[in-house]
Protein backbone atom coordinates (compact mmCIF):
# COMPACT_ATOMS: atom_id res chain seq x y z
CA UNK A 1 0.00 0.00 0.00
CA UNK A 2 3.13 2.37 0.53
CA UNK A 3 5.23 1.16 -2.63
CA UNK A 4 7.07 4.14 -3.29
CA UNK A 5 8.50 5.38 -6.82
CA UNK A 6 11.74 3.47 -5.94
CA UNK A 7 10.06 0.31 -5.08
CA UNK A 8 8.09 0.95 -8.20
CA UNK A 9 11.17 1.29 -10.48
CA UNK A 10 13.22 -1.49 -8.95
CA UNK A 11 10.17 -3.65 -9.81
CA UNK A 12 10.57 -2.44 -13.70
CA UNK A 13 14.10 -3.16 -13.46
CA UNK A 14 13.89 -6.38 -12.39
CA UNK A 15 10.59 -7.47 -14.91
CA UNK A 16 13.35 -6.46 -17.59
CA UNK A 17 16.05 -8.87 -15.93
CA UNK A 18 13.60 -11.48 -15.41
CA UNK A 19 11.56 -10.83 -18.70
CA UNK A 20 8.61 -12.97 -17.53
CA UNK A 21 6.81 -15.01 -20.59
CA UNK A 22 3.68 -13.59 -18.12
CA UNK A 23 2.31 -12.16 -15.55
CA UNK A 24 -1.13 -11.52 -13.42
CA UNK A 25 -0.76 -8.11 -12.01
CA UNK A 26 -3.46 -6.39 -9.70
CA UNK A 27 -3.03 -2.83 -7.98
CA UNK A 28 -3.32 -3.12 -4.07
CA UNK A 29 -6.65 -2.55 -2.74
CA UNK A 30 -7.55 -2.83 1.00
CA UNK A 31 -8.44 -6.00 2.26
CA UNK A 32 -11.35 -5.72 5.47
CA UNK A 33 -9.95 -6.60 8.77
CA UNK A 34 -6.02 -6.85 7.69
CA UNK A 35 -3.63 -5.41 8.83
CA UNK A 36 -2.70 -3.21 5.64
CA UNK A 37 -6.07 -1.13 6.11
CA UNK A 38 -4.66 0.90 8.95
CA UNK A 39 -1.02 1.63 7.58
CA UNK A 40 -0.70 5.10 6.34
CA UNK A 41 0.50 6.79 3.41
CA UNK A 42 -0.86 4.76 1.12
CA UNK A 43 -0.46 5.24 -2.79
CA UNK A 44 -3.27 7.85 -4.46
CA UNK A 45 -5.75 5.69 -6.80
CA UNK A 46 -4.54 7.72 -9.61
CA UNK A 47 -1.19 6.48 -9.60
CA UNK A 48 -1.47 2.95 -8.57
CA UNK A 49 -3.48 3.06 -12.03
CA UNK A 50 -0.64 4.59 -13.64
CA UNK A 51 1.86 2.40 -12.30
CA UNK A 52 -0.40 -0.89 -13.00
CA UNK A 53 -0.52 0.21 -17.25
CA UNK A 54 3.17 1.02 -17.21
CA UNK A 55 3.71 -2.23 -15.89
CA UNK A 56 1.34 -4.28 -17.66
CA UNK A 57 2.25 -2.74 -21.13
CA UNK A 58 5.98 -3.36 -20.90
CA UNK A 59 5.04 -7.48 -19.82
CA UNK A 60 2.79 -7.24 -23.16
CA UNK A 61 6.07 -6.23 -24.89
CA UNK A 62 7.72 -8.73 -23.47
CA UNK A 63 5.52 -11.19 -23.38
CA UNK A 64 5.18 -11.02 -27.60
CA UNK A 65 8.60 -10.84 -27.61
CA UNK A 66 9.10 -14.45 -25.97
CA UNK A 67 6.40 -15.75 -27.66
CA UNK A 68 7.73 -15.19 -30.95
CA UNK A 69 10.87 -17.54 -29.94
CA UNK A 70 8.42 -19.91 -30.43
CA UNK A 71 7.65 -19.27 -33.92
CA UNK A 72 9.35 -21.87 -36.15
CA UNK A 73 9.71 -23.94 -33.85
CA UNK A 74 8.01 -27.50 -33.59
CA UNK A 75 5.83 -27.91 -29.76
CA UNK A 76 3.91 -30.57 -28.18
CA UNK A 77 0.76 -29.87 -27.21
CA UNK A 78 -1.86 -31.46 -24.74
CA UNK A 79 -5.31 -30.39 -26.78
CA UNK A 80 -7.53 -28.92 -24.33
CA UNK A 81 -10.12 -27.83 -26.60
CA UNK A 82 -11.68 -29.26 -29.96
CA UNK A 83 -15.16 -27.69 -32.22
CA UNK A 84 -15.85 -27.03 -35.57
CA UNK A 85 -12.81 -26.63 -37.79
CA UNK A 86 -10.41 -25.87 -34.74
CA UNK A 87 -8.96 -27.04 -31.80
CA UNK A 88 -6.60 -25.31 -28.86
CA UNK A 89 -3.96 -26.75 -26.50
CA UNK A 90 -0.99 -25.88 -24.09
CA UNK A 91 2.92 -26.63 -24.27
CA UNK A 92 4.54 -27.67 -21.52
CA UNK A 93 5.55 -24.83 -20.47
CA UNK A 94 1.71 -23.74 -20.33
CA UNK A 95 1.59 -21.45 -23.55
CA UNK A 96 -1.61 -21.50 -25.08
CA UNK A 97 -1.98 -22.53 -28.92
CA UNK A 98 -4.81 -22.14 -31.57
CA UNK A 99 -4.76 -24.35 -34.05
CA UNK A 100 -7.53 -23.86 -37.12
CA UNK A 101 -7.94 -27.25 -38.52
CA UNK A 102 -10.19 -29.76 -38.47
CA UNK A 103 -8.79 -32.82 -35.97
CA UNK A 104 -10.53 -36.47 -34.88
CA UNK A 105 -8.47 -35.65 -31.51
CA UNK A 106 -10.25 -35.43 -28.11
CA UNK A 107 -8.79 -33.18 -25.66
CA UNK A 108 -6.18 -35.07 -23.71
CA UNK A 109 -4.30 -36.53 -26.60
CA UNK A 110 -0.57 -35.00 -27.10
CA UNK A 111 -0.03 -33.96 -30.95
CA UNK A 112 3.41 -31.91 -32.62
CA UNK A 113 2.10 -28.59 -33.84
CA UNK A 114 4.11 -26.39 -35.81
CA UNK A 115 3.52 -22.65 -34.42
CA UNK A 116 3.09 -20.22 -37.00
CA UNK A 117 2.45 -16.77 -35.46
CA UNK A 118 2.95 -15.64 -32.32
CA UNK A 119 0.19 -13.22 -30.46
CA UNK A 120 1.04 -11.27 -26.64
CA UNK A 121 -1.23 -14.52 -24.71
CA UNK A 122 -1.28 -17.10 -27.02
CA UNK A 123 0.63 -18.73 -30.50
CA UNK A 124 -0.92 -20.32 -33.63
CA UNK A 125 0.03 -23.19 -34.89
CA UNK A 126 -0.65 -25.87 -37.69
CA UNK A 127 -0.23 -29.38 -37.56
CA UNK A 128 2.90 -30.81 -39.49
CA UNK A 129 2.42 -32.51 -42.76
């Protein structure tokens, strides 16, 4: 509740060391009956807004920016999710990737896809022939 424009720029230092593939981020908000309700100096509304975009636009820059490693590349995926004409699934490393193509696969089975764009949240793909 007190993060001050230090703490605020050591935290953007350190998402560009890190360079996190993704992130949830949340500004603070007070939470009834803890302890952080009663501390003081707490961070105007209008900032912690401001400080929340600034943060969550750089990790959408970085997050397209690892995601298009990805692109030419050959990934397992776990499908998750099959209708009409498409089906979606995740990498191991939990990346999530639409495929549009029809498939006899049922969510479970592991299948190569060949990823073919590369979006801030998610990757396309196409399956190998």
């Amino acid at each position: 509740p007190g993060e001050t424009e230090r703490d605020f720029l050591l935290t953007m230092d350190l998402l560009e060391k890190i360079r996190f593939h993704g992130s949830f981020s949340f500004k603070y908000s007070d939470r009834p009956g803890t302890a952080s309700c009663s501390l003081p100096d707490k961070v105007a509304e209008e900032i912690k807004s401001q400080r929340l975009a600034i943060f969550q636009a750089r990790q959408d820059d970085i997050s397209l920016e690892r995601n298009r490693e990805y692109v030419r590349t050959t990934q397992k995926i776990m499908i998750e999710l099959v209708k009409k004409g498409a089906f979606q699934g995740r990498t191991g490393t939990n990346h999530i990737v639409h495929v549009e193509e029809e498939t006899t696969l049922q969510p479970g089975n592991v299948i190569d896809i060949s990823i073919i764009h590369a979006g801030q949240h998610s990757l396309k793909g196409k399956i190998p022939h």
